[in-house]
C-alpha atoms as a PDB file:
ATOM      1  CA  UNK A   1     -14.178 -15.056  12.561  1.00  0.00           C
ATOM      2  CA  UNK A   2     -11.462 -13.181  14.742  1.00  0.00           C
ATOM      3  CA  UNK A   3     -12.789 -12.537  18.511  1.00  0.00           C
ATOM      4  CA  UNK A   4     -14.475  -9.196  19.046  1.00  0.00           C
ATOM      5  CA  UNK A   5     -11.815  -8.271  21.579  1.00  0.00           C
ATOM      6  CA  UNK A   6      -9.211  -8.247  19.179  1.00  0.00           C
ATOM      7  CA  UNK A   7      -8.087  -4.823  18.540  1.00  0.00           C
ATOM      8  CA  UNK A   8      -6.418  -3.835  15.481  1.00  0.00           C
ATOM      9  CA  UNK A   9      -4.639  -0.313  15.258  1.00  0.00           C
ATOM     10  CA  UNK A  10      -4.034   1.026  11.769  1.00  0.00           C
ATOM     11  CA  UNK A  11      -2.100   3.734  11.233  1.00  0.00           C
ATOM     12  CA  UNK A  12      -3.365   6.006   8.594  1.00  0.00           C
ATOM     13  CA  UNK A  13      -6.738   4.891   8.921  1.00  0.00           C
ATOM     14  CA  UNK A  14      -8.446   7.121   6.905  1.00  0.00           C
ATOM     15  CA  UNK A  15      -5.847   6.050   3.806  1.00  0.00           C
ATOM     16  CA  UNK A  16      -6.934   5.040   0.388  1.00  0.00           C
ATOM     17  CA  UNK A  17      -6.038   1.932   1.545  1.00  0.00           C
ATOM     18  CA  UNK A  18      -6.896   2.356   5.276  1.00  0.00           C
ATOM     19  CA  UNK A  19     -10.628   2.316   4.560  1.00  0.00           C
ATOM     20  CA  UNK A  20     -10.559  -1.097   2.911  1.00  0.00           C
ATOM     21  CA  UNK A  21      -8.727  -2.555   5.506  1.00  0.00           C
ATOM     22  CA  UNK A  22     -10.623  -1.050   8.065  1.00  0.00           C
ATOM     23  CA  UNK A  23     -14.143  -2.334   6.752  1.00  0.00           C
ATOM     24  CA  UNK A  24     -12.987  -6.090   6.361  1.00  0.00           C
ATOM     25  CA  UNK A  25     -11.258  -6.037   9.374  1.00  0.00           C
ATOM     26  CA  UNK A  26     -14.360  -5.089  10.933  1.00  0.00           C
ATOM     27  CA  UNK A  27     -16.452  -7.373   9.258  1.00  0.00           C
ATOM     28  CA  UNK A  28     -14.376 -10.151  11.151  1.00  0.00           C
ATOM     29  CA  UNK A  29     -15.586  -9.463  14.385  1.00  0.00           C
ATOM     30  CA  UNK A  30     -12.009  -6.663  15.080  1.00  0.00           C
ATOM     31  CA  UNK A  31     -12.529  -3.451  16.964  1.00  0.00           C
ATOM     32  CA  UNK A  32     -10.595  -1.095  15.361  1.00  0.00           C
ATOM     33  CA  UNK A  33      -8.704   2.008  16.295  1.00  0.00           C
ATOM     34  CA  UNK A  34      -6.792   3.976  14.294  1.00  0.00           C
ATOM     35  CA  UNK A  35      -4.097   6.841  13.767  1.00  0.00           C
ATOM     36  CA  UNK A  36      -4.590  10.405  11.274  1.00  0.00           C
ATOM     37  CA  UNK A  37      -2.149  13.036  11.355  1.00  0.00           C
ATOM     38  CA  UNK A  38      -4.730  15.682  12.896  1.00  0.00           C
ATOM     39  CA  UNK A  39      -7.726  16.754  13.574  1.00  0.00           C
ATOM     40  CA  UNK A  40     -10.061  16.011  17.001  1.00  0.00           C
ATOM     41  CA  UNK A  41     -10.121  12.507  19.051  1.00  0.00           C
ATOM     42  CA  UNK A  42     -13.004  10.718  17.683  1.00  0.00           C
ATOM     43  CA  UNK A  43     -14.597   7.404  18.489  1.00  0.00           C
ATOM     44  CA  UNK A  44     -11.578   4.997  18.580  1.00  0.00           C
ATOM     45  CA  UNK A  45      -9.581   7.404  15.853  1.00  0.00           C
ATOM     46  CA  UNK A  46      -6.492   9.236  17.413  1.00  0.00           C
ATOM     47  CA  UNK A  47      -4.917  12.550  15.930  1.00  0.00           C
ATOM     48  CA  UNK A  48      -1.103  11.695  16.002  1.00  0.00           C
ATOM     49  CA  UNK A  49       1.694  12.858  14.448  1.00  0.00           C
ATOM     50  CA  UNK A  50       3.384   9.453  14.412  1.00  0.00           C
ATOM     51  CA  UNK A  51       6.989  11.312  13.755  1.00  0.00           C
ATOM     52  CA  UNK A  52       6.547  12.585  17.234  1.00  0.00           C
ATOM     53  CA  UNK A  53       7.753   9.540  19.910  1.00  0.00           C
ATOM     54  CA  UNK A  54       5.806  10.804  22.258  1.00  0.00           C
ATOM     55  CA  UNK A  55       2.716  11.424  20.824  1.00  0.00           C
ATOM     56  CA  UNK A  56       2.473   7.367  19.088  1.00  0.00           C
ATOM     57  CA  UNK A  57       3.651   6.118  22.654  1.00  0.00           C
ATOM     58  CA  UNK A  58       0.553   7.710  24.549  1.00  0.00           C
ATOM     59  CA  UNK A  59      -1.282   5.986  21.573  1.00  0.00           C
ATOM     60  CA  UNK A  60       0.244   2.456  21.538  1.00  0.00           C
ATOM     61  CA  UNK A  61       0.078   2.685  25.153  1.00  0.00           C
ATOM     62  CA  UNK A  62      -3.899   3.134  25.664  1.00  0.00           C
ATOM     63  CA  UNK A  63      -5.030   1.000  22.523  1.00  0.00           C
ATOM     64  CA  UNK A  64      -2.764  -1.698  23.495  1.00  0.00           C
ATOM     65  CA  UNK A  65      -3.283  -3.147  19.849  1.00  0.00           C
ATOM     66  CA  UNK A  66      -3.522  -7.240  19.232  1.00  0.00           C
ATOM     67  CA  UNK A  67      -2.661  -6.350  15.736  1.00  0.00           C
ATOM     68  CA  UNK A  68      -0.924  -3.471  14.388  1.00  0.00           C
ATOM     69  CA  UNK A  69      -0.820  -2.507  10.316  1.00  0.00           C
ATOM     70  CA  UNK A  70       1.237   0.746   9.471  1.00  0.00           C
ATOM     71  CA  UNK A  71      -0.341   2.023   6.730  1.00  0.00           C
ATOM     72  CA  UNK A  72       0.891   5.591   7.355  1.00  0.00           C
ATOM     73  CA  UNK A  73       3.170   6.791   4.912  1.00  0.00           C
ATOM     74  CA  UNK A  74       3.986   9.409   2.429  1.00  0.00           C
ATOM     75  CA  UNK A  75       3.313   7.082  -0.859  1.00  0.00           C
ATOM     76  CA  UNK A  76       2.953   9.791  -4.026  1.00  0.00           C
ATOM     77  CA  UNK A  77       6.378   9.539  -5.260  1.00  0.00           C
ATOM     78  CA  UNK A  78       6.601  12.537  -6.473  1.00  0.00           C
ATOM     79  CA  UNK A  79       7.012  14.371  -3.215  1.00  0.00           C
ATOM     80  CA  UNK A  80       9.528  16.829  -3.474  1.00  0.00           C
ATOM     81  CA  UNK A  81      10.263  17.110   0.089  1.00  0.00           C
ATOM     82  CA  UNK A  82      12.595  14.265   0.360  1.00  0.00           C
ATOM     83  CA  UNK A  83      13.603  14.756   4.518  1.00  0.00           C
ATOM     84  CA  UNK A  84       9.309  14.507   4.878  1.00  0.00           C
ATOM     85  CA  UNK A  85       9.783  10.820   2.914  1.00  0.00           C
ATOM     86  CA  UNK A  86      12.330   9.893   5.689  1.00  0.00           C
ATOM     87  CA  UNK A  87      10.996  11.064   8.373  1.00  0.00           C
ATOM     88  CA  UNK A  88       7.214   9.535   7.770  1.00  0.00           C
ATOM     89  CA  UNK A  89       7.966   6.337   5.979  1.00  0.00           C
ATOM     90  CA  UNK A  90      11.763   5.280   7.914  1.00  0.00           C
ATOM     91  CA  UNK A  91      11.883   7.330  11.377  1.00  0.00           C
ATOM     92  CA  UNK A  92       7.799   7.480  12.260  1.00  0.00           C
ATOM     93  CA  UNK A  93       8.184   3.415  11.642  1.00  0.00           C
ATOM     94  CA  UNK A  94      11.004   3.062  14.121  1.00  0.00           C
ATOM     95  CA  UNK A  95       8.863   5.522  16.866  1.00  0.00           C
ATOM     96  CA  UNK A  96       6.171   2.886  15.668  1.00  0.00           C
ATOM     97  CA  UNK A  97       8.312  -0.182  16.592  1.00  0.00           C
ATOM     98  CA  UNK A  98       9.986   1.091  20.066  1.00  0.00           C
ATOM     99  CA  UNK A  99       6.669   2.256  21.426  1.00  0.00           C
ATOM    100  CA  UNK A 100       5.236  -1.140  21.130  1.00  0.00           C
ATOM    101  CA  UNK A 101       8.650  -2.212  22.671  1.00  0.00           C
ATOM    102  CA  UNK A 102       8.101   0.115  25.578  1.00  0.00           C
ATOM    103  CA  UNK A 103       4.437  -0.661  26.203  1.00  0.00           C
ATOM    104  CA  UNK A 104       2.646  -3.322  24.763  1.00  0.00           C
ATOM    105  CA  UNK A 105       5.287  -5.883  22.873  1.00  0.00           C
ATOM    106  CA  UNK A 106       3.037  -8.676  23.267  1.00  0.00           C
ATOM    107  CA  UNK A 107       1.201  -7.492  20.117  1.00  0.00           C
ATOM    108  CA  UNK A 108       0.395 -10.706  17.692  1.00  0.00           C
ATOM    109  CA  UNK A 109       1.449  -9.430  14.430  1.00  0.00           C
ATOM    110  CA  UNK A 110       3.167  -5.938  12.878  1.00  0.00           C
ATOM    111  CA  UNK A 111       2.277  -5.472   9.358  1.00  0.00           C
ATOM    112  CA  UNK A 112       5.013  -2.726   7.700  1.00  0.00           C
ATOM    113  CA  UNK A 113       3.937  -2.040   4.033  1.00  0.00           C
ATOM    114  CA  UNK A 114       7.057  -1.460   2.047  1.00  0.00           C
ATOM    115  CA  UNK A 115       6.518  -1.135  -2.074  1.00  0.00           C
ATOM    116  CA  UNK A 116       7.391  -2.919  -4.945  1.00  0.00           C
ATOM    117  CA  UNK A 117       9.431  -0.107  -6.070  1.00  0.00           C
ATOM    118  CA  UNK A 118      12.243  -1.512  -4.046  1.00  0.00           C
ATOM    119  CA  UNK A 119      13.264  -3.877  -6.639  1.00  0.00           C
ATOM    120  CA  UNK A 120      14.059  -1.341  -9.148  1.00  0.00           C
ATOM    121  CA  UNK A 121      14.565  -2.190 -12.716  1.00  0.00           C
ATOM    122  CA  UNK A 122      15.312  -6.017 -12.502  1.00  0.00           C
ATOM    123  CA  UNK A 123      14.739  -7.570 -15.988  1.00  0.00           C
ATOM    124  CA  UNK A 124      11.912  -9.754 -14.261  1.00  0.00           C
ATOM    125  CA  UNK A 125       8.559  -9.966 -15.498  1.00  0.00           C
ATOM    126  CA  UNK A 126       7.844 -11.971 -12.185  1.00  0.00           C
ATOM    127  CA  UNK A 127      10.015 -10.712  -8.971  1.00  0.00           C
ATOM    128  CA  UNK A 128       9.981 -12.901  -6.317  1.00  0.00           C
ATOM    129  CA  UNK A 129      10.861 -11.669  -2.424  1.00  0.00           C
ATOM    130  CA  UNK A 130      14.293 -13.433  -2.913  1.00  0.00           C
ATOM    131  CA  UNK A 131      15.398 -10.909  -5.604  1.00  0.00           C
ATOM    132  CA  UNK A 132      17.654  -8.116  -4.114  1.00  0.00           C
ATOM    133  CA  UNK A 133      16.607  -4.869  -4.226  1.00  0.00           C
ATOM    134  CA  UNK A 134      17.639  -2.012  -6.555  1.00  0.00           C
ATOM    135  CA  UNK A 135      15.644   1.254  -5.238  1.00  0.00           C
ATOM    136  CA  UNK A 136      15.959   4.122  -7.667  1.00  0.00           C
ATOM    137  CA  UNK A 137      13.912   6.885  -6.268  1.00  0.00           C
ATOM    138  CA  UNK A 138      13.772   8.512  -2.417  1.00  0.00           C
ATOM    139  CA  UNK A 139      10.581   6.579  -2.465  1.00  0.00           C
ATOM    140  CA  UNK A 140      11.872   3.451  -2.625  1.00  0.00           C
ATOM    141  CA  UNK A 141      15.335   3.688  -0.196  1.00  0.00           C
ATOM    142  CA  UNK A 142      13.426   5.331   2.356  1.00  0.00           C
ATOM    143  CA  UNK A 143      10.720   1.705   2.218  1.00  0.00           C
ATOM    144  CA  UNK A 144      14.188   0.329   1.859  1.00  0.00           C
ATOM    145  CA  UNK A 145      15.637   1.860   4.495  1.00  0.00           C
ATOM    146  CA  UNK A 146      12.652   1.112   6.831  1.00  0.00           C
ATOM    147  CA  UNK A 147      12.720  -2.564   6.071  1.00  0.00           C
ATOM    148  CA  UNK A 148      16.611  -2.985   7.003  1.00  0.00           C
ATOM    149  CA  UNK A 149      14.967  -0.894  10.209  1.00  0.00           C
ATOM    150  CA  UNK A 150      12.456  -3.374  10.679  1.00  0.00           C
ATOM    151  CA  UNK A 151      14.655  -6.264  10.513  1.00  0.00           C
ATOM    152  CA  UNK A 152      16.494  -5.600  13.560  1.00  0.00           C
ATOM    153  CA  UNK A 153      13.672  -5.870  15.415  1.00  0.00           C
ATOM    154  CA  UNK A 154      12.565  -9.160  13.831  1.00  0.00           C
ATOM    155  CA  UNK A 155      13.761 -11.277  17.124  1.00  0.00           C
ATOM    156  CA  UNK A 156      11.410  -8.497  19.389  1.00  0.00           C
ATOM    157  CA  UNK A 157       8.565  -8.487  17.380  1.00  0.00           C
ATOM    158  CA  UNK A 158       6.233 -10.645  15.144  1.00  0.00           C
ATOM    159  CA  UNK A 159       6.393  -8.182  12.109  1.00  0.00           C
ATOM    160  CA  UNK A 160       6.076  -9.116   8.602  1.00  0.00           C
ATOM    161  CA  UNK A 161       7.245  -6.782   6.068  1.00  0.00           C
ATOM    162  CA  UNK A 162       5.054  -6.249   2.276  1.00  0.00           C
ATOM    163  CA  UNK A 163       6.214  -4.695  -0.577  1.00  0.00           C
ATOM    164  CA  UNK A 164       2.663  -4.482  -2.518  1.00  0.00           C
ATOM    165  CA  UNK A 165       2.621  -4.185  -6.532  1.00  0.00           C
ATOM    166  CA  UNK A 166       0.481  -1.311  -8.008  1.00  0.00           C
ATOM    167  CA  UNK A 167      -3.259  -1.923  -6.750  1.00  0.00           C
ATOM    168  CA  UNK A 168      -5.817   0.858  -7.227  1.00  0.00           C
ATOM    169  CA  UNK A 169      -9.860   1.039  -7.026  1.00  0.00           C
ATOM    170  CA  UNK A 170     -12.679   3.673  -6.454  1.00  0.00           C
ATOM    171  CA  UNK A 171     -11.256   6.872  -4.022  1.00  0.00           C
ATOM    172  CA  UNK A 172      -7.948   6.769  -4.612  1.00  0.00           C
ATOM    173  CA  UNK A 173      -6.144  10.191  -5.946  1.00  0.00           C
ATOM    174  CA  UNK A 174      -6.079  11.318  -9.134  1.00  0.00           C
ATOM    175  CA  UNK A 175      -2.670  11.899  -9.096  1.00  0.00           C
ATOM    176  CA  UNK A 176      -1.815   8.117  -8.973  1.00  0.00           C
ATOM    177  CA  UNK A 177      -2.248   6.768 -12.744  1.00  0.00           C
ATOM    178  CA  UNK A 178      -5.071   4.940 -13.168  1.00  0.00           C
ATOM    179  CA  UNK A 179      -7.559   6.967 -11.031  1.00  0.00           C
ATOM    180  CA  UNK A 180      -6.270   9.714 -13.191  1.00  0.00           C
ATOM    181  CA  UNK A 181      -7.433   7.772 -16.414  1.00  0.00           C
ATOM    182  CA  UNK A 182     -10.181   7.075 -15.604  1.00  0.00           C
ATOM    183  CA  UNK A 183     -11.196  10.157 -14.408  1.00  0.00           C
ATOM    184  CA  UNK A 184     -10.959  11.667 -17.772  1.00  0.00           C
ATOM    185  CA  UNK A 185     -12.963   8.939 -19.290  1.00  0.00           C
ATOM    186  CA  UNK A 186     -15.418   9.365 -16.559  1.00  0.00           C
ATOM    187  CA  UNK A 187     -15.587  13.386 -17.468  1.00  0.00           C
ATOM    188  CA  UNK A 188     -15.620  12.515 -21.258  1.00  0.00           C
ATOM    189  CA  UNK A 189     -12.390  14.476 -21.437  1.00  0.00           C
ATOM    190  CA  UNK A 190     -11.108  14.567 -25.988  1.00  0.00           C
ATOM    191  CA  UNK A 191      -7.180  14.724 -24.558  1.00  0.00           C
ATOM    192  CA  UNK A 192      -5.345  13.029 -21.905  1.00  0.00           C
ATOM    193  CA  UNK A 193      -1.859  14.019 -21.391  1.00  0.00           C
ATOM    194  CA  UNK A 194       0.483  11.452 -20.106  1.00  0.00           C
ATOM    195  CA  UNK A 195       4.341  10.074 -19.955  1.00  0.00           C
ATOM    196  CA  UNK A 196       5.270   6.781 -21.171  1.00  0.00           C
ATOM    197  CA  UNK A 197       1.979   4.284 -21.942  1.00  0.00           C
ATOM    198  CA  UNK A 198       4.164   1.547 -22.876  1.00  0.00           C
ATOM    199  CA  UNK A 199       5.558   0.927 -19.383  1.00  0.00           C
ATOM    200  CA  UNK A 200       3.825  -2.203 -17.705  1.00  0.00           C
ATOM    201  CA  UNK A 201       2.898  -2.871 -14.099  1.00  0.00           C
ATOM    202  CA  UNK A 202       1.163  -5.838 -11.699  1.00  0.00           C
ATOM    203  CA  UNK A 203      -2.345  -3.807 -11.047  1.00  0.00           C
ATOM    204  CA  UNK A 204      -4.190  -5.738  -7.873  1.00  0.00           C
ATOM    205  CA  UNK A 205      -8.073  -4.281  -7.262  1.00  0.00           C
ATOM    206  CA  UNK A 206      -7.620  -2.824  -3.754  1.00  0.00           C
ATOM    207  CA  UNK A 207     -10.232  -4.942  -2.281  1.00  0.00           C
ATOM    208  CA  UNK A 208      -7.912  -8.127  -2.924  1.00  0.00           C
ATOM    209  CA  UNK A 209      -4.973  -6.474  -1.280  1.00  0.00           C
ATOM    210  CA  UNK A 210      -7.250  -5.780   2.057  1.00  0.00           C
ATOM    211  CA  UNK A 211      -8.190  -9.264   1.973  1.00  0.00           C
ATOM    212  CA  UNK A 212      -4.081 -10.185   2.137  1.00  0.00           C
ATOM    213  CA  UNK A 213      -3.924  -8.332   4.791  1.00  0.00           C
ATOM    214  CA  UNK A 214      -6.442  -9.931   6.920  1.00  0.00           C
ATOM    215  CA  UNK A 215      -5.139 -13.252   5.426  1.00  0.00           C
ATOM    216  CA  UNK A 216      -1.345 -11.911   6.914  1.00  0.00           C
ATOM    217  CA  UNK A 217      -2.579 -11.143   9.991  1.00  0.00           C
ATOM    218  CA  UNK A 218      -4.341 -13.999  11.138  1.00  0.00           C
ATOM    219  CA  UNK A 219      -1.304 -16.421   9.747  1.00  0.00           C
ATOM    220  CA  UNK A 220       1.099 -17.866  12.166  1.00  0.00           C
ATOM    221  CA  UNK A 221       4.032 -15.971   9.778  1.00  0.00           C
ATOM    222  CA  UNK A 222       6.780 -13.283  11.179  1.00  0.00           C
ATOM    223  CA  UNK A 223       9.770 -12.537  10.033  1.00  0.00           C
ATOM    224  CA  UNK A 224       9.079 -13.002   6.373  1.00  0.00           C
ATOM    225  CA  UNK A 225       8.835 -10.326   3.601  1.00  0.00           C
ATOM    226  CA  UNK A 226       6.015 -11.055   1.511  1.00  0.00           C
ATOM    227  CA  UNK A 227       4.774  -9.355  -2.180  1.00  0.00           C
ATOM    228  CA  UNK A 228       1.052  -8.315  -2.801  1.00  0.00           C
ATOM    229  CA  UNK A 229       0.937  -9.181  -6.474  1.00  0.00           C
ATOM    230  CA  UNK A 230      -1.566 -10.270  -9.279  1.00  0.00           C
ATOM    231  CA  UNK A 231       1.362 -11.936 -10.839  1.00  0.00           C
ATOM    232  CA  UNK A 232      -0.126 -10.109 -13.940  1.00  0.00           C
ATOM    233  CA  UNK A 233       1.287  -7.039 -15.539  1.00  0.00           C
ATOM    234  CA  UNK A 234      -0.692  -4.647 -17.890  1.00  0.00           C
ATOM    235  CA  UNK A 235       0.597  -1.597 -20.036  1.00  0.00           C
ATOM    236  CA  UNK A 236      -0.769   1.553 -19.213  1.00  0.00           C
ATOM    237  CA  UNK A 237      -1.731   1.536 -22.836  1.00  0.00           C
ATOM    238  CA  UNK A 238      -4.196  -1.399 -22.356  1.00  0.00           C
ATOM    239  CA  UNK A 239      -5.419   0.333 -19.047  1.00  0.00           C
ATOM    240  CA  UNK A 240      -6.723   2.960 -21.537  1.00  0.00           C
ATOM    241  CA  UNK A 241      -8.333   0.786 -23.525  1.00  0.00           C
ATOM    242  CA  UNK A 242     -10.082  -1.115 -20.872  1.00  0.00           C
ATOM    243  CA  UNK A 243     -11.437   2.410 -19.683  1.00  0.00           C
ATOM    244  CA  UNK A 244     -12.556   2.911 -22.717  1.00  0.00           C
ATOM    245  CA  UNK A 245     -14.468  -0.199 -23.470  1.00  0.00           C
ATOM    246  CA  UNK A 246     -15.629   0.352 -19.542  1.00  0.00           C
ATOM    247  CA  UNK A 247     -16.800   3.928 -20.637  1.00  0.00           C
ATOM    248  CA  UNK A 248     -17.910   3.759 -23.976  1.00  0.00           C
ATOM    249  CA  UNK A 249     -15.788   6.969 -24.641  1.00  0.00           C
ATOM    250  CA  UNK A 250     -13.217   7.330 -26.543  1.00  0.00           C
ATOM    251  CA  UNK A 251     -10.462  10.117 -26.001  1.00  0.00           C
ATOM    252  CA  UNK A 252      -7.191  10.748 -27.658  1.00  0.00           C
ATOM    253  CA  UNK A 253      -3.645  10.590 -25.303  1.00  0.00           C
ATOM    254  CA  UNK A 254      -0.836  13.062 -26.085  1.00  0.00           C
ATOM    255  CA  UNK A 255       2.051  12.516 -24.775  1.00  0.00           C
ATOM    256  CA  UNK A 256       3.694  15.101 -22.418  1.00  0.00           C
ATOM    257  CA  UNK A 257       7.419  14.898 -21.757  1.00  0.00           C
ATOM    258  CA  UNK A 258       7.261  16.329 -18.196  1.00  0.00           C
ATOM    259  CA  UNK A 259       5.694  13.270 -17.340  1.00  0.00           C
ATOM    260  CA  UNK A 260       8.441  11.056 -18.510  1.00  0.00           C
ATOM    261  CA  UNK A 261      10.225   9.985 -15.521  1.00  0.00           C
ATOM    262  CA  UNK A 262      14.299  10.008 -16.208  1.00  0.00           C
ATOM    263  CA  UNK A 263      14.637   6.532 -13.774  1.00  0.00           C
ATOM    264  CA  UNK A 264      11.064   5.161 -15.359  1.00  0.00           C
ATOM    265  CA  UNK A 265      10.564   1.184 -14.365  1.00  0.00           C
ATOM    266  CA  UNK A 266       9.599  -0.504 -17.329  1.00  0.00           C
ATOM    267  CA  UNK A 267       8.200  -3.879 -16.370  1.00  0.00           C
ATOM    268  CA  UNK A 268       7.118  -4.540 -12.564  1.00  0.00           C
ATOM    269  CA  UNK A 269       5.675  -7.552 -11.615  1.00  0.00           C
ATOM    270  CA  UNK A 270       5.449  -9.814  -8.968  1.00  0.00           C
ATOM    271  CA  UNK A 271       5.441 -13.009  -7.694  1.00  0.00           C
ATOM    272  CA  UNK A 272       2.647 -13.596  -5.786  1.00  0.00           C
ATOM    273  CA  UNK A 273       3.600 -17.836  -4.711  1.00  0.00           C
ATOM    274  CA  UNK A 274       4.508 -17.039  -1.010  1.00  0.00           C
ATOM    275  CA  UNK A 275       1.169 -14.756  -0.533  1.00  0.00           C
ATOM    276  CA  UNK A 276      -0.954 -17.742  -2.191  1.00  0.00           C
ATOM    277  CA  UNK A 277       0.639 -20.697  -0.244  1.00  0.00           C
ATOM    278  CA  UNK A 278      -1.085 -18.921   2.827  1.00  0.00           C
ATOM    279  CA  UNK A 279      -4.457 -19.300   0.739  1.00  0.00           C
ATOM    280  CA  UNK A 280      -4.865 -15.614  -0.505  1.00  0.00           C
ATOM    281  CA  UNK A 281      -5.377 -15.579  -4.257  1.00  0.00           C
ATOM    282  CA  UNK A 282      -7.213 -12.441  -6.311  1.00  0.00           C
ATOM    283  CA  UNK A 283     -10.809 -12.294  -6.668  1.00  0.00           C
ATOM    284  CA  UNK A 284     -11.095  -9.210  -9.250  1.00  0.00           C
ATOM    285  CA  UNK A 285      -9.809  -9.078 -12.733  1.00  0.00           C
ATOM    286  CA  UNK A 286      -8.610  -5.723 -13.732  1.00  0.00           C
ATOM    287  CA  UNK A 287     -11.479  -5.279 -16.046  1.00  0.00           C
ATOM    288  CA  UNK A 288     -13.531  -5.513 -13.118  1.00  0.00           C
ATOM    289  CA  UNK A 289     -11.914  -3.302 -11.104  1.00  0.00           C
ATOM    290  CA  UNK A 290     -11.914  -0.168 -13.655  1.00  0.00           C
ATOM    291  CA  UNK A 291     -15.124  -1.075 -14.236  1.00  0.00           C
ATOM    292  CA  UNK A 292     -16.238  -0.624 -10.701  1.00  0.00           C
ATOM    293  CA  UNK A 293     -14.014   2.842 -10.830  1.00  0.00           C
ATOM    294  CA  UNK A 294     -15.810   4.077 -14.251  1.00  0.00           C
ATOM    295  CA  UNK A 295     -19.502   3.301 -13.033  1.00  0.00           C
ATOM    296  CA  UNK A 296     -18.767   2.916  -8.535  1.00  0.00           C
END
């Protein structure tokens, strides 16, 4: 169990993701502060606009974080401001990394999420971190972008760069995929419209992917890029079919061209060997996790 005076910051805090990471991390003994784009100062929570310098400077420089994971990003890919994907996922990083630079750069580990998504279409059922990436979307070059970033300040700072595989689990959005199937299964919706069910991704339960980061930051690693995988992939169609077993409802899917994507990855899975040589492997089958989502 990590010492109670460790402090972890996490950016995005109140994430999806952010309040996974934030309850384990407790759990082992961290204090935890953490970033959301507004709102009032709360106990150990900061409003910040982490695009402004300034305002993640004062930040960095009164949390003075042991531990810093920079979960703050614009991740629906979708987004059709494509400036706001820069500016939040390549230039708030780079504030991120110079502020810690300027006031605190004996910090113990820098965890910058990238995606999957980088690789692009490789013909891979299993990518490993040594494949080179093939970004297709604005999504993916600006994680792209921010890892080339984050690589120059590899000799400054103990960061280790992700690129996590599809993970999901109760509260996130609707508009990701599998929340949004289950949801209608959950409502007893007859018709569920949706793109291409035949594509297949790695799904991780969102608990296990918390649990790799806790695992990352308390490992003696830097300069590495490492995948958050299942090493698993699953069709979307058999998603729907474990929802409905889950549910016990059964609804029909149309299929809706809009949601075809013209630059759709087919097969995306990873290669999960580096994550599981530091002693991280996945506790929850997929089954359990849309279980848990159907009935939380």
């Amino acid at each position: 169990m990590a010492s109670a005076s460790k402090r972890l910051l996490i950016t995005g805090i109140e994430s999806f993701t952010g309040h996974y990471v934030r309850d384990l991390f407790e759990t082992h003994g961290y204090e935890v502060y953490g970033t959301v784009f507004s709102g009032a100062k709360r106990d150990k929570i900061y409003p910040c606009d982490i695009t402004n310098s300034d305002a993640i400077n004062a930040v960095i420089s009164e949390v003075r974080p042991d531990i810093v994971i920079h979960l703050a990003a614009i991740t629906f890919v979708p987004d059709g401001d494509s400036s706001a994907i820069y500016d939040v996922n390549l230039f708030a990083t780079l504030n991120l990394l110079d502020a810690l630079l300027k006031h605190h750069s004996s910090v113990s580990k820098v965890i910058l999420p990238s995606t999957s998504n980088v690789y692009g279409n490789i013909a891979l059922e299993s990518i490993s971190e040594n494949e080179c990436p093939q970004p297709l979307s604005h999504y993916a070059l600006s994680k792209y972008a921010m890892e080339q970033m984050g690589r120059n300040y590899f000799t400054q700072l103990p960061i280790i760069l992700t690129r996590p595989f599809n993970y999901t689990g109760v509260g996130q959005a609707e508009q990701f995929i599998v929340p949004k199937i289950v949801a209608h299964f959950r409502a007893k919706k007859r018709i569920l419209e949706l793109g291409n069910i035949d594509i297949y991704r790695d799904f991780s339960d969102v608990r296990d992917v918390a649990q790799a980061y806790l695992i990352l930051a308390e490992s003696s690693l830097s300069s590495e890029v490492i995948n958050i995988a299942s090493n698993t992939i699953y069709s979307l169609r058999e998603i729907i079919t474990i929802a409905e077993k889950a549910s016990g409802h059964h609804l029909d899917i149309v299929t809706n061209p809009a949601f075809v994507r013209a630059n759709e990855i087919l097969r995306l899975g990873g290669d999960n060997t580096r994550l599981r040589n530091l002693g991280w492997s996945p506790v929850f089958e997929i089954e359990e996790t849309i279980a848990w989502m159907v009935t939380p």
